[in-house]
Protein backbone atom coordinates (compact mmCIF):
# COMPACT_ATOMS: atom_id res chain seq x y z
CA UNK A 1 7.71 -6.87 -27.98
CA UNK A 2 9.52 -3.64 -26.58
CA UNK A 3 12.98 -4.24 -26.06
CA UNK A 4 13.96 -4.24 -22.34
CA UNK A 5 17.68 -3.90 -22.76
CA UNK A 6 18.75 -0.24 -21.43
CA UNK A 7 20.18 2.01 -24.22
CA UNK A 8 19.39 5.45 -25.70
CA UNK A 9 16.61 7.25 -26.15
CA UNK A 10 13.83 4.94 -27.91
CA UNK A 11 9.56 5.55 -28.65
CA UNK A 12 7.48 4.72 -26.19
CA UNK A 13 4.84 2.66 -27.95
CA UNK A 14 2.86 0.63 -26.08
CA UNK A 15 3.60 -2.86 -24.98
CA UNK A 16 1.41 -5.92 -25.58
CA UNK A 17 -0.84 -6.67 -22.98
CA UNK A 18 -0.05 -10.36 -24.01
CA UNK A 19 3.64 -10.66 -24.04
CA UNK A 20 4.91 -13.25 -22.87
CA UNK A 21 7.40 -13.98 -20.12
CA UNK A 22 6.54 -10.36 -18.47
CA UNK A 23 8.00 -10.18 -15.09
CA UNK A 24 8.87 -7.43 -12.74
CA UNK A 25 12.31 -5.51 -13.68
CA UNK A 26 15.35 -4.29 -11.62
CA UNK A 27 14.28 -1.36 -11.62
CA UNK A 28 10.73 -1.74 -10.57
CA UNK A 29 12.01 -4.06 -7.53
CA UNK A 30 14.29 -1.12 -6.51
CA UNK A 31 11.31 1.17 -6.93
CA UNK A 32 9.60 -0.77 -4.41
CA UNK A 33 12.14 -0.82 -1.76
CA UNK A 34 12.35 2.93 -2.09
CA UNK A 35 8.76 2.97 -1.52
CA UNK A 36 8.89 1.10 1.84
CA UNK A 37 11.22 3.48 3.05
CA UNK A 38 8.33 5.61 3.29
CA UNK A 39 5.56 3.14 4.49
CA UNK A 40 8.17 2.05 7.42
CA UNK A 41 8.16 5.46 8.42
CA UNK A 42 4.49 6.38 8.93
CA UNK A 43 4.08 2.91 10.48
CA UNK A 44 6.75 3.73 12.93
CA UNK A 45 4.72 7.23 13.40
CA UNK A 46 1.42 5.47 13.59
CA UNK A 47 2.78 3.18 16.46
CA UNK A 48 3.86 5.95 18.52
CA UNK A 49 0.43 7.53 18.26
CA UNK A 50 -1.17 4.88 19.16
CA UNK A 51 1.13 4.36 22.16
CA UNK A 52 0.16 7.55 23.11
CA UNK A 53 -3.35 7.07 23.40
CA UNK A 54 -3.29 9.83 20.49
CA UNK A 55 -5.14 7.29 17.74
CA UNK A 56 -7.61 9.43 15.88
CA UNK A 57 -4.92 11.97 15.35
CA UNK A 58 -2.60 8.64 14.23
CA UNK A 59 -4.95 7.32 12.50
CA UNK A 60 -5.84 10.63 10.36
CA UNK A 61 -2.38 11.39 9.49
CA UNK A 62 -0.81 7.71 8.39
CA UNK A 63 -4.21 7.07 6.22
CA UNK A 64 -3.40 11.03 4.57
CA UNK A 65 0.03 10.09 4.23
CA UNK A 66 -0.07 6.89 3.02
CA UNK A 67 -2.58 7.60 0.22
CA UNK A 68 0.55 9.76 -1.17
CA UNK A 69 3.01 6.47 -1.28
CA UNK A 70 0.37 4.09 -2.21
CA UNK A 71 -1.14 6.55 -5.32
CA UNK A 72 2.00 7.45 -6.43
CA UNK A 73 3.43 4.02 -6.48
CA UNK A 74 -0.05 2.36 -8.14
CA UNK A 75 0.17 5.13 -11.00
CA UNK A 76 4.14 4.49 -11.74
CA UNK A 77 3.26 0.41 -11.68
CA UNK A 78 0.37 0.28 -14.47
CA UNK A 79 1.85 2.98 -16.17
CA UNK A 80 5.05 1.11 -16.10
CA UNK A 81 3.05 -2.66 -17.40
CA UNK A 82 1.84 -0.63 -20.29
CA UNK A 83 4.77 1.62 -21.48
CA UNK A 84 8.30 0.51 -19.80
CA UNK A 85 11.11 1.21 -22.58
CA UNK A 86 14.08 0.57 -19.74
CA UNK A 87 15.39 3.31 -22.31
CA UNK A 88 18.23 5.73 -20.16
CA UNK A 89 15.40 8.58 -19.99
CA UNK A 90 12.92 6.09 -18.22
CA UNK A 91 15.07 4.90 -16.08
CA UNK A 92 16.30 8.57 -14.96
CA UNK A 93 12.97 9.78 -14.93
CA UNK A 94 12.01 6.89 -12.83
CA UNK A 95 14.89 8.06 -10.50
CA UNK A 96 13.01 11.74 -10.39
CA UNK A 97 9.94 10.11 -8.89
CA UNK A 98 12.29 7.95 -6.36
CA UNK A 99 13.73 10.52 -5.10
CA UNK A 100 10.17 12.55 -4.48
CA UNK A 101 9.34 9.60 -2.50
CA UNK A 102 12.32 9.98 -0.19
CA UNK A 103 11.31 13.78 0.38
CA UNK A 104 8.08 12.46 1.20
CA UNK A 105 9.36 10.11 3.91
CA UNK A 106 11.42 13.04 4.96
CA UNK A 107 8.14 14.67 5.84
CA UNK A 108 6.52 11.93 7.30
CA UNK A 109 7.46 13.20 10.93
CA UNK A 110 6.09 16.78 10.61
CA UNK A 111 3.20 15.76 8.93
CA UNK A 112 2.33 13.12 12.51
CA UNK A 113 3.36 15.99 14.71
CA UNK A 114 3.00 18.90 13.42
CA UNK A 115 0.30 18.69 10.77
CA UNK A 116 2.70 19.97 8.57
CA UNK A 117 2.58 18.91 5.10
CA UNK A 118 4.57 21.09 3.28
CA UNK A 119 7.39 18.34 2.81
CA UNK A 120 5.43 15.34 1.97
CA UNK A 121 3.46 17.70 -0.48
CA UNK A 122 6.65 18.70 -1.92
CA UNK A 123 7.90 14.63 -2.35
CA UNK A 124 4.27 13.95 -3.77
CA UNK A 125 4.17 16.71 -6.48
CA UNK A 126 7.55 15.83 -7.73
CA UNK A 127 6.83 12.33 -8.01
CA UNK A 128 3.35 12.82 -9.74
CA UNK A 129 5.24 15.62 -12.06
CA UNK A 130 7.83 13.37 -13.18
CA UNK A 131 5.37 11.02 -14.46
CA UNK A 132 4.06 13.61 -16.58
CA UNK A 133 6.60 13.67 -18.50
CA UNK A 134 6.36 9.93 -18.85
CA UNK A 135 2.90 10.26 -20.06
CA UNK A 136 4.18 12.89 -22.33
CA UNK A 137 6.85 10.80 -24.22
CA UNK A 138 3.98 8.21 -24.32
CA UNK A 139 1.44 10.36 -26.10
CA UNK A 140 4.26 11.18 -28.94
CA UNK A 141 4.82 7.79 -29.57
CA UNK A 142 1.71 6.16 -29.29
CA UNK A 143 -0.62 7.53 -31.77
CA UNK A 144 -3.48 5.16 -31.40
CA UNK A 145 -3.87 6.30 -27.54
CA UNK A 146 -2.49 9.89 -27.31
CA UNK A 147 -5.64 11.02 -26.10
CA UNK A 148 -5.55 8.79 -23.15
CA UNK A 149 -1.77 9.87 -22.53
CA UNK A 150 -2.44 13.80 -22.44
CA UNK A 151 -5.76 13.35 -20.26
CA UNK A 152 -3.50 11.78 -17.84
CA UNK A 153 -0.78 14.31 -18.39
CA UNK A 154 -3.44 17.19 -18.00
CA UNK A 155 -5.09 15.59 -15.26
CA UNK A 156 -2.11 14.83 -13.16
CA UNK A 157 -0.44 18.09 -13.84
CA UNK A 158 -3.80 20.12 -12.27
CA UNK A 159 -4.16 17.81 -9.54
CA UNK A 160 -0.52 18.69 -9.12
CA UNK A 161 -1.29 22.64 -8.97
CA UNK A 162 -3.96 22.00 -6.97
CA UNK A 163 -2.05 20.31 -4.33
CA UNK A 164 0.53 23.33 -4.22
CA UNK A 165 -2.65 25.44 -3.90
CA UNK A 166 -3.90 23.05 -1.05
CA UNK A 167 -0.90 24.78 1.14
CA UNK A 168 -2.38 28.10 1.46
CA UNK A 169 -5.66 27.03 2.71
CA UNK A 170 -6.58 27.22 6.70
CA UNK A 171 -5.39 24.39 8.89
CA UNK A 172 -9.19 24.23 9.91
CA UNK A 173 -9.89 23.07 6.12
CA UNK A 174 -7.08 20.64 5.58
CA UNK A 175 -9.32 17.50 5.71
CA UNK A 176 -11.94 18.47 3.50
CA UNK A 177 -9.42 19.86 0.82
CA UNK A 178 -7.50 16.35 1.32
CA UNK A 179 -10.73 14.55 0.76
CA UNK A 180 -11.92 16.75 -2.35
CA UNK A 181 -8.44 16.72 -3.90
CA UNK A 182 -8.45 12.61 -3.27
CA UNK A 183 -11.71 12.83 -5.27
CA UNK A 184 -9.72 14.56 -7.71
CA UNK A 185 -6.75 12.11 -8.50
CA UNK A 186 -9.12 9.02 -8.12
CA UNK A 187 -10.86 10.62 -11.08
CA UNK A 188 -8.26 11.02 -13.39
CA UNK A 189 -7.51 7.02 -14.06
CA UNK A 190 -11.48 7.19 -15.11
CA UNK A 191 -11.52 10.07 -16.76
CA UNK A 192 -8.51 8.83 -19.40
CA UNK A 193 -9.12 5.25 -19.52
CA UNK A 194 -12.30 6.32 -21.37
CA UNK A 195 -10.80 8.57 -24.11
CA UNK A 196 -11.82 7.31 -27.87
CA UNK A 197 -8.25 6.36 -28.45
CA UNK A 198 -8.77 3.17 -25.82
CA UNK A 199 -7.08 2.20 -22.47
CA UNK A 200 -3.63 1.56 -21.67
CA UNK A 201 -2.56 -1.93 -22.61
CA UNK A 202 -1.10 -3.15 -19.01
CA UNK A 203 -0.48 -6.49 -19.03
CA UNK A 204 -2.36 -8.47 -16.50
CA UNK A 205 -0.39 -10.55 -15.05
CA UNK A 206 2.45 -7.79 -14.77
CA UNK A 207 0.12 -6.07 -12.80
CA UNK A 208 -1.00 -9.00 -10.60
CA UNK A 209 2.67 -9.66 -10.04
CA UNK A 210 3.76 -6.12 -9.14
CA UNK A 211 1.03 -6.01 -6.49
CA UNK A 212 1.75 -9.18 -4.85
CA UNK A 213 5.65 -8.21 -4.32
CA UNK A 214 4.52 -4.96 -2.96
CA UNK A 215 2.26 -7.32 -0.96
CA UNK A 216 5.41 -8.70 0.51
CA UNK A 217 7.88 -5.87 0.74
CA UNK A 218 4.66 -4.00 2.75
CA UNK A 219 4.37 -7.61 5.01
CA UNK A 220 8.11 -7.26 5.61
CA UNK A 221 8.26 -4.11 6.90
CA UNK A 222 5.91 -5.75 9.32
CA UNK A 223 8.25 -8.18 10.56
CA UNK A 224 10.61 -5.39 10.64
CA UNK A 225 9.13 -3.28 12.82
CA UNK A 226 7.72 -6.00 14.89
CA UNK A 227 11.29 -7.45 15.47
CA UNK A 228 12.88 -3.41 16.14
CA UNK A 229 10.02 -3.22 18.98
CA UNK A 230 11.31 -7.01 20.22
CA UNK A 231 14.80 -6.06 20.19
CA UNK A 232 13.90 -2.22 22.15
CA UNK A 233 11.91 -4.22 24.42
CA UNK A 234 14.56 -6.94 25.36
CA UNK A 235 17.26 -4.13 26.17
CA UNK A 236 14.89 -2.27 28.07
CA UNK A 237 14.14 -4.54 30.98
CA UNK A 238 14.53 -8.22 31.76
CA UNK A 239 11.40 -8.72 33.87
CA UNK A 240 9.25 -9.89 31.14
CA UNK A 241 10.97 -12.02 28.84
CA UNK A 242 8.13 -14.90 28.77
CA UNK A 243 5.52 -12.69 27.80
CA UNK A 244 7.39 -11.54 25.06
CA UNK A 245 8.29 -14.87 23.78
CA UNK A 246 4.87 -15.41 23.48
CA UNK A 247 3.86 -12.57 21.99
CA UNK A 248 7.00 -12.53 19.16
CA UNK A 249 6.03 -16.26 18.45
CA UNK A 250 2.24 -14.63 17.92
CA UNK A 251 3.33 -12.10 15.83
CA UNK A 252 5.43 -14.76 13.72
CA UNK A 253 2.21 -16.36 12.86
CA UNK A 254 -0.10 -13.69 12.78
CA UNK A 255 2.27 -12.09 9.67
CA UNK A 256 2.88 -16.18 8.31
CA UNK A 257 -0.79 -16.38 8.14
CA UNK A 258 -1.42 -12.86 6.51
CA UNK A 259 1.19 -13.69 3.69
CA UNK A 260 -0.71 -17.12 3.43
CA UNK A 261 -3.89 -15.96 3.00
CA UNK A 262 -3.01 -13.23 0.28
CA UNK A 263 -1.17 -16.04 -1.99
CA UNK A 264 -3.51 -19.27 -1.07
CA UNK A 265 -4.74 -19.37 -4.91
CA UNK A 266 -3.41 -17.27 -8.05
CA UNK A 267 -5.01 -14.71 -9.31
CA UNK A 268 -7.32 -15.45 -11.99
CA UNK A 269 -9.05 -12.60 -12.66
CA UNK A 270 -8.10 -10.70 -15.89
CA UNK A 271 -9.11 -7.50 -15.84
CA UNK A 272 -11.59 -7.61 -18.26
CA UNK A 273 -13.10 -4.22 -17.65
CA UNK A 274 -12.04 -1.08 -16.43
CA UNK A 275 -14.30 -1.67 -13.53
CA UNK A 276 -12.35 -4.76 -12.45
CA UNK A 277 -9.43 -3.02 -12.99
CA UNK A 278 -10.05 -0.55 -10.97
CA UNK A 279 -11.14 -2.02 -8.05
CA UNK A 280 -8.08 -4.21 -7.74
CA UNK A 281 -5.79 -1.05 -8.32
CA UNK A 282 -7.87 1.48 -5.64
CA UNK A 283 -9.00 -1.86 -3.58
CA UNK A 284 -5.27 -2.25 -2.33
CA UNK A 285 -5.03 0.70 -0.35
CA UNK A 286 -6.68 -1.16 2.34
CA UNK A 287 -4.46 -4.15 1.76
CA UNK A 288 -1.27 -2.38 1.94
CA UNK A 289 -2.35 0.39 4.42
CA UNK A 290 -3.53 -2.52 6.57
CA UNK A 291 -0.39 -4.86 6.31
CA UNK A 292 1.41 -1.75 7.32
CA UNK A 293 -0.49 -0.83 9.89
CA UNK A 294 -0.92 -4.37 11.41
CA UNK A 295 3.46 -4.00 12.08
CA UNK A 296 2.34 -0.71 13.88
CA UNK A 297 0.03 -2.94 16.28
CA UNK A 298 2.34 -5.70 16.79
CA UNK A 299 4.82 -2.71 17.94
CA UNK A 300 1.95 -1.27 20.06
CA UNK A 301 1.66 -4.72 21.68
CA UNK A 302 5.15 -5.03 22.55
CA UNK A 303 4.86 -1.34 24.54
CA UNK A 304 2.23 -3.07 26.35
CA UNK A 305 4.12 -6.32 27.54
CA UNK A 306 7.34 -3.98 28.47
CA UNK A 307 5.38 -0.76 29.80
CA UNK A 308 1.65 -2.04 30.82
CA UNK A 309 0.99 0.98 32.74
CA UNK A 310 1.59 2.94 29.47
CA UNK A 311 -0.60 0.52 27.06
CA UNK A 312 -3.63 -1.13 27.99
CA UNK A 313 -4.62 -4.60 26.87
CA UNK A 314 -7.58 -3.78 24.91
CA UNK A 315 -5.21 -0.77 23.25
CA UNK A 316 -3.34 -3.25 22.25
CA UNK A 317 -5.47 -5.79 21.24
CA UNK A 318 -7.10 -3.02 18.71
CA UNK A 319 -4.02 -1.80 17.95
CA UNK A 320 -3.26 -5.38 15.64
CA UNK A 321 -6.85 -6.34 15.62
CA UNK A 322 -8.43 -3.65 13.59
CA UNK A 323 -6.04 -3.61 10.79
CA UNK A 324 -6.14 -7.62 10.35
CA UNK A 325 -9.82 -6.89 10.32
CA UNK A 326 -9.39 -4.75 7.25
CA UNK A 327 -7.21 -6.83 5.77
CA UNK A 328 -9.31 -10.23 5.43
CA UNK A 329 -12.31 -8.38 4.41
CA UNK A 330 -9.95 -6.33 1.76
CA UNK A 331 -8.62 -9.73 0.40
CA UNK A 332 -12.00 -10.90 0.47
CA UNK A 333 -13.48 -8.50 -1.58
CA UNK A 334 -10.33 -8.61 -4.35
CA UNK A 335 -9.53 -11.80 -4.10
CA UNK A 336 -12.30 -14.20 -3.02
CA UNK A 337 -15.62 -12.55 -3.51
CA UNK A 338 -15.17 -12.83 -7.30
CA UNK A 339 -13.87 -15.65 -8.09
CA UNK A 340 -15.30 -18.46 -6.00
CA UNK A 341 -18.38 -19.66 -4.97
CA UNK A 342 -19.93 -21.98 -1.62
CA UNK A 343 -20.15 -20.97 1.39
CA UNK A 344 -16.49 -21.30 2.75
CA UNK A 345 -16.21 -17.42 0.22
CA UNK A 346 -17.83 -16.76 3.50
CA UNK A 347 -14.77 -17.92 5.75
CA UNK A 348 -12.84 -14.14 5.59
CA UNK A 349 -15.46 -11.92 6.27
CA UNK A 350 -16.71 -14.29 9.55
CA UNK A 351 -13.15 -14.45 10.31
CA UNK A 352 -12.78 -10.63 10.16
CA UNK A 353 -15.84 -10.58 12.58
CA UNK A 354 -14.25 -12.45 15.30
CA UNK A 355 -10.84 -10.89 14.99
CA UNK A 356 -12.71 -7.33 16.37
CA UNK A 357 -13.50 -9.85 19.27
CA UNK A 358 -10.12 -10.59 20.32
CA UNK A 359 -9.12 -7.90 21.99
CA UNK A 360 -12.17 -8.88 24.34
CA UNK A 361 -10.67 -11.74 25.74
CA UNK A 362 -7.84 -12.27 28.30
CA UNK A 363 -4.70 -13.16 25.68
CA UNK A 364 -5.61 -10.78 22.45
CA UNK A 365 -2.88 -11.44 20.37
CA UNK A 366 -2.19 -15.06 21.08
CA UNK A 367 -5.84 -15.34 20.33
CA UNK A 368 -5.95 -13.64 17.24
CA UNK A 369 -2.86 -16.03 16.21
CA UNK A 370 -5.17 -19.02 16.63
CA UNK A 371 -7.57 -17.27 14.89
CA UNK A 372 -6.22 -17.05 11.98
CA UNK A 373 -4.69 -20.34 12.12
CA UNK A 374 -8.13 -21.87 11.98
CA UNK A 375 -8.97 -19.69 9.33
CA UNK A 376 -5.63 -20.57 7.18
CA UNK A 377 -6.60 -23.97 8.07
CA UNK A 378 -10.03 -24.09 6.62
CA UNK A 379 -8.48 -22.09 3.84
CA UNK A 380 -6.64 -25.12 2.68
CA UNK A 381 -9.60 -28.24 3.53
CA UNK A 382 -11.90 -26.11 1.47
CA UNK A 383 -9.62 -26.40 -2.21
């Protein structure tokens, strides 16, 4: 077992990928938190698109964005299961990327308004860099699997230049670039994990842990930004404090049933293959992007209780609706799909069905609560 106890400088040899007692570290819970410094501010962005009836341009920029914080956070988190030394170096190192991630959230806003992103390209590359030099120390030390650590260091370190290059290229090209270069870094987990030295030895249920906080820090900033919105919306004007009783009860249980439904069972699945492992890794990006973007709606929904000629209902309804739609069928394809078998498997994706039908009927939100409520519900008769 690696020692965990901060000191100088030590090898970074791999850990087992059956040690026992693994949990998440200090330093990887403060890691987090960093992180959803970032996610609260393109949610907050993405509300105030949405508001204003600007969505595709919204929606565009907090799914661009986003991809930075959730890639560069996934890559730190299994690299971090396989090769954490808590040494000084990894722990300054690690404070290299954090601070790339704050740069990036300093970007956020240009990046909504502007289409600017210079600064969140900046906060990405020095994050991904810093890692590097991770991999770097990890392909010294780790004979066995050096080849794995320098195809990640090579890979991450062109990606990185081709990011930078990404800058110069005509506004009129900036999707297509985005969507080759995401292409790009997808690749490069692949592309290593198969070198002849072997994959990384993350342990699996490190990794299953380390997702499900991230899970909760990402439903938090839900409530957050839910309760911010309540607050705004209760200094603003007086005239419609029922409806917004209703709707902050509503929200309470949309985000309680959300939480529920990601930890109803454990996670069982190993990670076997790099296939499996690789869909739970990339599958998340709709999990967290969604969670994220479901605190967005709720916000969206407030705007149209305390300014309905602002907001419509079926705005709003979509606003929360879409996003919980992505959600259950993200969870059911990690989580559910599988691992179990009968015909209540079936109860997310019919569930995620309905929820686009919500904002269809008179009370959206209230209905979506009960929605899901049901489905939590049959969740728990069906063990």
């Amino acid at each position: 077992m690696t020692s965990t106890v901060p000191g100088r400088l030590r090898p970074m040899r791999a850990r087992r990928a059956d040690e026992p007692h693994r949990v998440a570290t200090p330093l990887e819970l403060f890691f987090d938190l960093c992180f959803v410094v970032a996610v609260a501010q393109a949610a907050a962005l993405l509300h105030q698109s949405v508001a204003g009836h600007h969505v595709a341009h919204g929606l565009r920029s907090y799914l661009m964005v986003f991809f930075a914080i959730w890639w560069a956070w996934m890559n730190f988190t299994w690299f971090a299961s396989a090769y954490d030394t808590d040494d000084d170096l990894y722990r300054l190192v690690t404070m290299v990327q954090i601070a790339g991630v704050l740069v990036l959230a300093a970007g956020v806003g240009p990046a909504f308004t502007d289409g600017d992103y210079q600064v969140v390209t900046a906060g990405y590359v020095v994050m991904r860099l810093a890692l590097v030099t991770q991999w770097l120390r990890a392909a010294k030390a780790d004979a066995p699997r050096r080849r794995t650590a320098l195809r990640y260091a090579t890979g991450v370190t062109v990606a990185q230049g081709l990011w930078l290059l990404s800058l110069l290229a005509p506004h009129e090209w900036s999707l297509g670039v985005f969507l080759l270069l995401v292409v790009a870094e997808l690749a490069v987990p692949v592309w290593a994990e198969l070198a002849p030295g072997g994959p990384t030895t993350y342990h699996p249920h490190h990794i299953a842990e380390r997702y499900g906080l991230f899970t909760l820090m990402v439903l938090g900033e839900a409530v957050a930004a839910a309760t911010i919105a309540f607050r705004d919306g209760l200094d603003k004007t007086a005239q419609h404090p029922a409806g917004l009783l209703r709707l902050a009860v509503a929200a309470v249980v949309i985000v309680f049933a959300l939480w529920w439904l990601y930890f109803d069972r454990p996670v069982r699945r190993r990670f076997a293959s790099l296939r499996a492992s690789l869909s739970w890794g990339y599958g998340h990006y709709c999990v967290f992007a969604a969670a994220a973007a479901a605190g967005a709606g709720l916000s969206v929904a407030v705007d149209r209780v305390t300014h309905p000629a602002d907001v419509t209902g079926r705005l709003a309804g979509y606003a929360i609706a879409v996003p919980v739609a992505v959600y259950l069928l993200a969870l059911w394809l990690l989580l559910i799909r599988p691992e179990e078998r009968g015909r209540h498997r079936l109860l997310l994706p019919g569930a995620a069905l309905l929820t686009l039908v919500t904002p269809l009927l008179p009370v959206p939100i209230e209905s979506l609560a009960a929605l899901l409520v049901a489905l939590v519900t049959l969740r728990v008769a069906a063990r």
